[in-house]
N, C-alpha and C. Protein backbone atom coordinates (compact mmCIF):
# COMPACT_ATOMS: atom_id res chain seq x y z
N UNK A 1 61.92 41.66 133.99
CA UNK A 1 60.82 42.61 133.96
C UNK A 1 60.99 43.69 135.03
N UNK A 2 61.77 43.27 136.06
CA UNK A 2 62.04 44.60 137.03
C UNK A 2 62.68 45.63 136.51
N UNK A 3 63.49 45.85 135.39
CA UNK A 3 64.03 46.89 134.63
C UNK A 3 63.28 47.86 133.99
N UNK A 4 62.01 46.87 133.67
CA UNK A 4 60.84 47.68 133.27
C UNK A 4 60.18 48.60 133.84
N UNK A 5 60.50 49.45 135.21
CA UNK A 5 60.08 50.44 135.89
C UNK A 5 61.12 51.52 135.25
N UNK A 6 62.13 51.37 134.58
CA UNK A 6 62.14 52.53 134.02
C UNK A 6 61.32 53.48 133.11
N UNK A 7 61.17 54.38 133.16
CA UNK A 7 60.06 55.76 132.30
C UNK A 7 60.14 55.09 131.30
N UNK A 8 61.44 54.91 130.20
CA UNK A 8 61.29 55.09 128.76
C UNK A 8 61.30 53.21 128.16
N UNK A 9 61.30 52.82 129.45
CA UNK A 9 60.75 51.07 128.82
C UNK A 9 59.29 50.61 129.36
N UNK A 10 58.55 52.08 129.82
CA UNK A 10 56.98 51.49 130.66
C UNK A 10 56.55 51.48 129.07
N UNK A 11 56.82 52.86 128.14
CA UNK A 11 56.59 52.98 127.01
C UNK A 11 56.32 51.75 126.03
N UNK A 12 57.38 50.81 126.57
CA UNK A 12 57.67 49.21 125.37
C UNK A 12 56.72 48.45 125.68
N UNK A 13 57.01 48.00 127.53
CA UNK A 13 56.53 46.89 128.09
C UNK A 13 56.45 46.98 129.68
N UNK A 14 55.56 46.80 129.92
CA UNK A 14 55.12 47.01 131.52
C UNK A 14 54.09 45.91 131.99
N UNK A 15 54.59 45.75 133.60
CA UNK A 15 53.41 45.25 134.33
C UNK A 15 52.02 45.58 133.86
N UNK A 16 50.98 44.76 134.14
CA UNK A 16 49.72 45.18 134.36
C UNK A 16 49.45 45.75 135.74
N UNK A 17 48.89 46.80 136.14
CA UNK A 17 48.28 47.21 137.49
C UNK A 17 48.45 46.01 138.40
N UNK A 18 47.86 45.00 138.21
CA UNK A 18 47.67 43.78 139.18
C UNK A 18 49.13 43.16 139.23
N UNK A 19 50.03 43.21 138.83
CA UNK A 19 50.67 42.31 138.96
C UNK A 19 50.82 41.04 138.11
N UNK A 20 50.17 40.61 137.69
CA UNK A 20 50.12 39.27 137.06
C UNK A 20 50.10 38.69 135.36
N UNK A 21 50.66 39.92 135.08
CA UNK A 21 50.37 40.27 133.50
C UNK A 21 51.21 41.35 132.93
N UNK A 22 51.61 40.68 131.79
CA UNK A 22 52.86 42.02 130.75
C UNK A 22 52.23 41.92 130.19
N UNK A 23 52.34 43.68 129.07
CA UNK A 23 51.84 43.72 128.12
C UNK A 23 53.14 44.72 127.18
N UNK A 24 53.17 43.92 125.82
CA UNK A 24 54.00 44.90 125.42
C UNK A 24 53.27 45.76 124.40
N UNK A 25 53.76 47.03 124.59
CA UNK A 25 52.78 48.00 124.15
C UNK A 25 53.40 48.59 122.72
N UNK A 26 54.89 48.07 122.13
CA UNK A 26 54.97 48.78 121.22
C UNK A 26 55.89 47.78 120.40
N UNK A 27 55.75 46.83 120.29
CA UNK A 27 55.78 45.58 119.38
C UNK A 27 57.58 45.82 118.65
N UNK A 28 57.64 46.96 117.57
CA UNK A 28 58.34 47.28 117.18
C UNK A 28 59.57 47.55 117.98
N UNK A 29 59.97 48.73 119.35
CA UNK A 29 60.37 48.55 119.99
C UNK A 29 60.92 47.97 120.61
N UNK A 30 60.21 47.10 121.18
CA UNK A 30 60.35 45.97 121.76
C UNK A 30 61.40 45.02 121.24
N UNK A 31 61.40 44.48 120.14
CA UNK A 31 62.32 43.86 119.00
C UNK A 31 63.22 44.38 118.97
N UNK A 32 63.60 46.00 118.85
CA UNK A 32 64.49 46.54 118.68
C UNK A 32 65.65 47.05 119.87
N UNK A 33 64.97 46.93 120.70
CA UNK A 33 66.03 48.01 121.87
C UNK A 33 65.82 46.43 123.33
N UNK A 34 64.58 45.92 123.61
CA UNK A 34 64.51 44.78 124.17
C UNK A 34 65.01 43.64 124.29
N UNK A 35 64.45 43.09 122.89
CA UNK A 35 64.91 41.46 122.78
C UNK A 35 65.97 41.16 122.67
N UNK A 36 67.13 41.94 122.10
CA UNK A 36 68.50 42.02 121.55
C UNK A 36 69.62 42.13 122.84
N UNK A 37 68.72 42.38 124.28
CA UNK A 37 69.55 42.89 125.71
C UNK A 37 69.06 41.34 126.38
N UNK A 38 67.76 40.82 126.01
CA UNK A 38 67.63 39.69 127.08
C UNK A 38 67.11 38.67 126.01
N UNK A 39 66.80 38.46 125.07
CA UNK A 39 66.17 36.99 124.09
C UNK A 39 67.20 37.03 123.07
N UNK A 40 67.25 35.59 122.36
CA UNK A 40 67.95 35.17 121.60
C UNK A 40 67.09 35.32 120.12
N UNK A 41 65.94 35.46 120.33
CA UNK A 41 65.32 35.83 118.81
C UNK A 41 65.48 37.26 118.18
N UNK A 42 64.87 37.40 117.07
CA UNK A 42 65.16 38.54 116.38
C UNK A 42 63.73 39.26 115.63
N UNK A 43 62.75 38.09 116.47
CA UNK A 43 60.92 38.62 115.64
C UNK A 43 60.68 38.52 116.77
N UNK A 44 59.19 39.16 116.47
CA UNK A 44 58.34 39.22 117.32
C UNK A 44 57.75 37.95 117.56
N UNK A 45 57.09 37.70 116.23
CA UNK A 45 56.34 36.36 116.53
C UNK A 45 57.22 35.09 116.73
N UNK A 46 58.62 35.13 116.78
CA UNK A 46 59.25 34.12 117.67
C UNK A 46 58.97 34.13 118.95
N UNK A 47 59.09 35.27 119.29
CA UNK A 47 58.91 35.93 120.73
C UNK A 47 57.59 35.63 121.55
N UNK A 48 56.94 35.47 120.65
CA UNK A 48 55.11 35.12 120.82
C UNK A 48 55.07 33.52 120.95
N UNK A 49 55.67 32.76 120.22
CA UNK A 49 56.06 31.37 120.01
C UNK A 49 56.74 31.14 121.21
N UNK A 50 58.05 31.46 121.64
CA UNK A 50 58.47 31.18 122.70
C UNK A 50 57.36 31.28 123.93
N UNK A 51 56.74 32.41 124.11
CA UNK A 51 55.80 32.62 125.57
C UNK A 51 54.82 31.62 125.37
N UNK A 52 54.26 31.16 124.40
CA UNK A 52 53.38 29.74 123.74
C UNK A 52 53.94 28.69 124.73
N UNK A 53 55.08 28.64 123.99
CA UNK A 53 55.71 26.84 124.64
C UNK A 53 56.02 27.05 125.87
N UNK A 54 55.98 28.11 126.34
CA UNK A 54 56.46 27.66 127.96
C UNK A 54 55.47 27.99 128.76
N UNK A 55 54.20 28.21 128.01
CA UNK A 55 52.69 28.48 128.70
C UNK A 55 52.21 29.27 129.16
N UNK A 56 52.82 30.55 128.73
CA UNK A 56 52.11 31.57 129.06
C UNK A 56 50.80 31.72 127.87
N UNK A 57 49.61 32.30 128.73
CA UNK A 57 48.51 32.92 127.98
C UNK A 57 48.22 34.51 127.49
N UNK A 58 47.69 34.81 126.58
CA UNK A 58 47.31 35.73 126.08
C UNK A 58 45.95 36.18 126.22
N UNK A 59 46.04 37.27 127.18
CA UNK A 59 43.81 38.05 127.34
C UNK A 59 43.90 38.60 125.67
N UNK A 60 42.39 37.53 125.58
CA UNK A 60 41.93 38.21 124.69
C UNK A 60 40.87 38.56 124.04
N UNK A 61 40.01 38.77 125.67
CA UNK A 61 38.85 39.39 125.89
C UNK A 61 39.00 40.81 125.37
N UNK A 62 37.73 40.95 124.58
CA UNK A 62 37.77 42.71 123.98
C UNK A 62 37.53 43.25 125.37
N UNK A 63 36.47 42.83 126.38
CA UNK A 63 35.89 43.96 127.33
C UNK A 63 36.59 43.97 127.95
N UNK A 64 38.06 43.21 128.60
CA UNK A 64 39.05 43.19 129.63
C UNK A 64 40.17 44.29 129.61
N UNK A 65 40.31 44.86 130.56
CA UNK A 65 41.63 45.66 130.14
C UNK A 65 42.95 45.27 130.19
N UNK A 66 42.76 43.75 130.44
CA UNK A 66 44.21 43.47 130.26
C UNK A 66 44.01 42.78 128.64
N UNK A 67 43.33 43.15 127.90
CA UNK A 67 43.37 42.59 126.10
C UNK A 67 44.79 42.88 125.51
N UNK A 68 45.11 41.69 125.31
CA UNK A 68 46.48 41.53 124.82
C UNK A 68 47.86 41.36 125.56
N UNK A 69 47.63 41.72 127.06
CA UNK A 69 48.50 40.96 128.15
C UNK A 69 48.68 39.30 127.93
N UNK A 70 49.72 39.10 128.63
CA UNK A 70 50.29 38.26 128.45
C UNK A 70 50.60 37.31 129.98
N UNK A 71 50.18 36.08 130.14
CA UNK A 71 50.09 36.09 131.85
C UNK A 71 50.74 33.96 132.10
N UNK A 72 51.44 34.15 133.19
CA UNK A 72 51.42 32.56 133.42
C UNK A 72 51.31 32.57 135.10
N UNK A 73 50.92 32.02 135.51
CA UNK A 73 50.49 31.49 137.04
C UNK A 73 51.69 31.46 137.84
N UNK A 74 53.13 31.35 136.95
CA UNK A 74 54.03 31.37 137.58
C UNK A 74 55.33 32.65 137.33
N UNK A 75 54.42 33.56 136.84
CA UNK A 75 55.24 34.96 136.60
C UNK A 75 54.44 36.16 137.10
N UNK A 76 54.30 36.59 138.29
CA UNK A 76 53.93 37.45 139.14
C UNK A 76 54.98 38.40 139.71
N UNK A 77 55.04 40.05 139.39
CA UNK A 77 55.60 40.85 139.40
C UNK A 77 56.21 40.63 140.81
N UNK A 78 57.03 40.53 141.43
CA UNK A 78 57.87 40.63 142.75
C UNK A 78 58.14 38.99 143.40
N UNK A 79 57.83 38.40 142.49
CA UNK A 79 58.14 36.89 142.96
C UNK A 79 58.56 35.86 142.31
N UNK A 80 60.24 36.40 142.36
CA UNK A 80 61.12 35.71 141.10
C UNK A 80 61.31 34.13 141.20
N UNK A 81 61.04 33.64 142.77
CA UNK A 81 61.24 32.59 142.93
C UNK A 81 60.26 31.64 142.55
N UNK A 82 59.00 31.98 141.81
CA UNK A 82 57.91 30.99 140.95
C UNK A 82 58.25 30.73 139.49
N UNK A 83 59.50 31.68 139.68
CA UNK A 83 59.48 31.61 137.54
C UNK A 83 60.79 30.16 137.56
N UNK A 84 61.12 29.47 138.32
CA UNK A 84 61.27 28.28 138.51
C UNK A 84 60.39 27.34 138.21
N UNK A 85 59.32 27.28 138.01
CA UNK A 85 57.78 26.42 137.57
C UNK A 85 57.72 26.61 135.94
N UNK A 86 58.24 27.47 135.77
CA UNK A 86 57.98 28.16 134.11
C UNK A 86 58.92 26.87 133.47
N UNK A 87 57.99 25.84 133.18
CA UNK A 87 58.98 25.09 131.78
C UNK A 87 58.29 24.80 130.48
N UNK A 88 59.43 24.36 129.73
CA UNK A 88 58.45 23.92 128.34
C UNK A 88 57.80 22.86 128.36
């Protein structure tokens, strides 16, 4: 996700403000120019399946602005050494 500070991938998928939350913003994209450089799937909703089993959650509060972020307790923007906790 640190690659994701480039301009033309904030477009796909980016941090949330806080830190503690991705959101991918252009689904299609994403599949196409993304998953194919770092995941072994080829859908989206594999892709959705995978973040499932290894426990990440999905906001999906309408009034929240992180609706439709994507978040696990142990994937926080600048602290690679928690995504060691991340299992299935």
């Amino acid at each position: 996700m640190e690659k994701e500070n480039k301009l033309e991938l904030k477009q796909i998928v980016s941090w949330m403000p806080h830190g503690k939350a991705f959101k991918v913003h252009n689904p299609t994209d994403f599949v196409n120019y993304i998953m194919p450089q770092f995941f072994s799937q080829s859908k989206y909703t594999s892709f959705q399946r995978q973040l499932n089993m290894y426990g990440f959650q999905r906001f999906s509060s309408r009034c929240s602005k992180d609706k439709g972020a994507y978040y696990h307790t142990n994937f926080i923007r600048g602290s690679r050494h928690l995504c060691r906790g991340i299992i299935r």
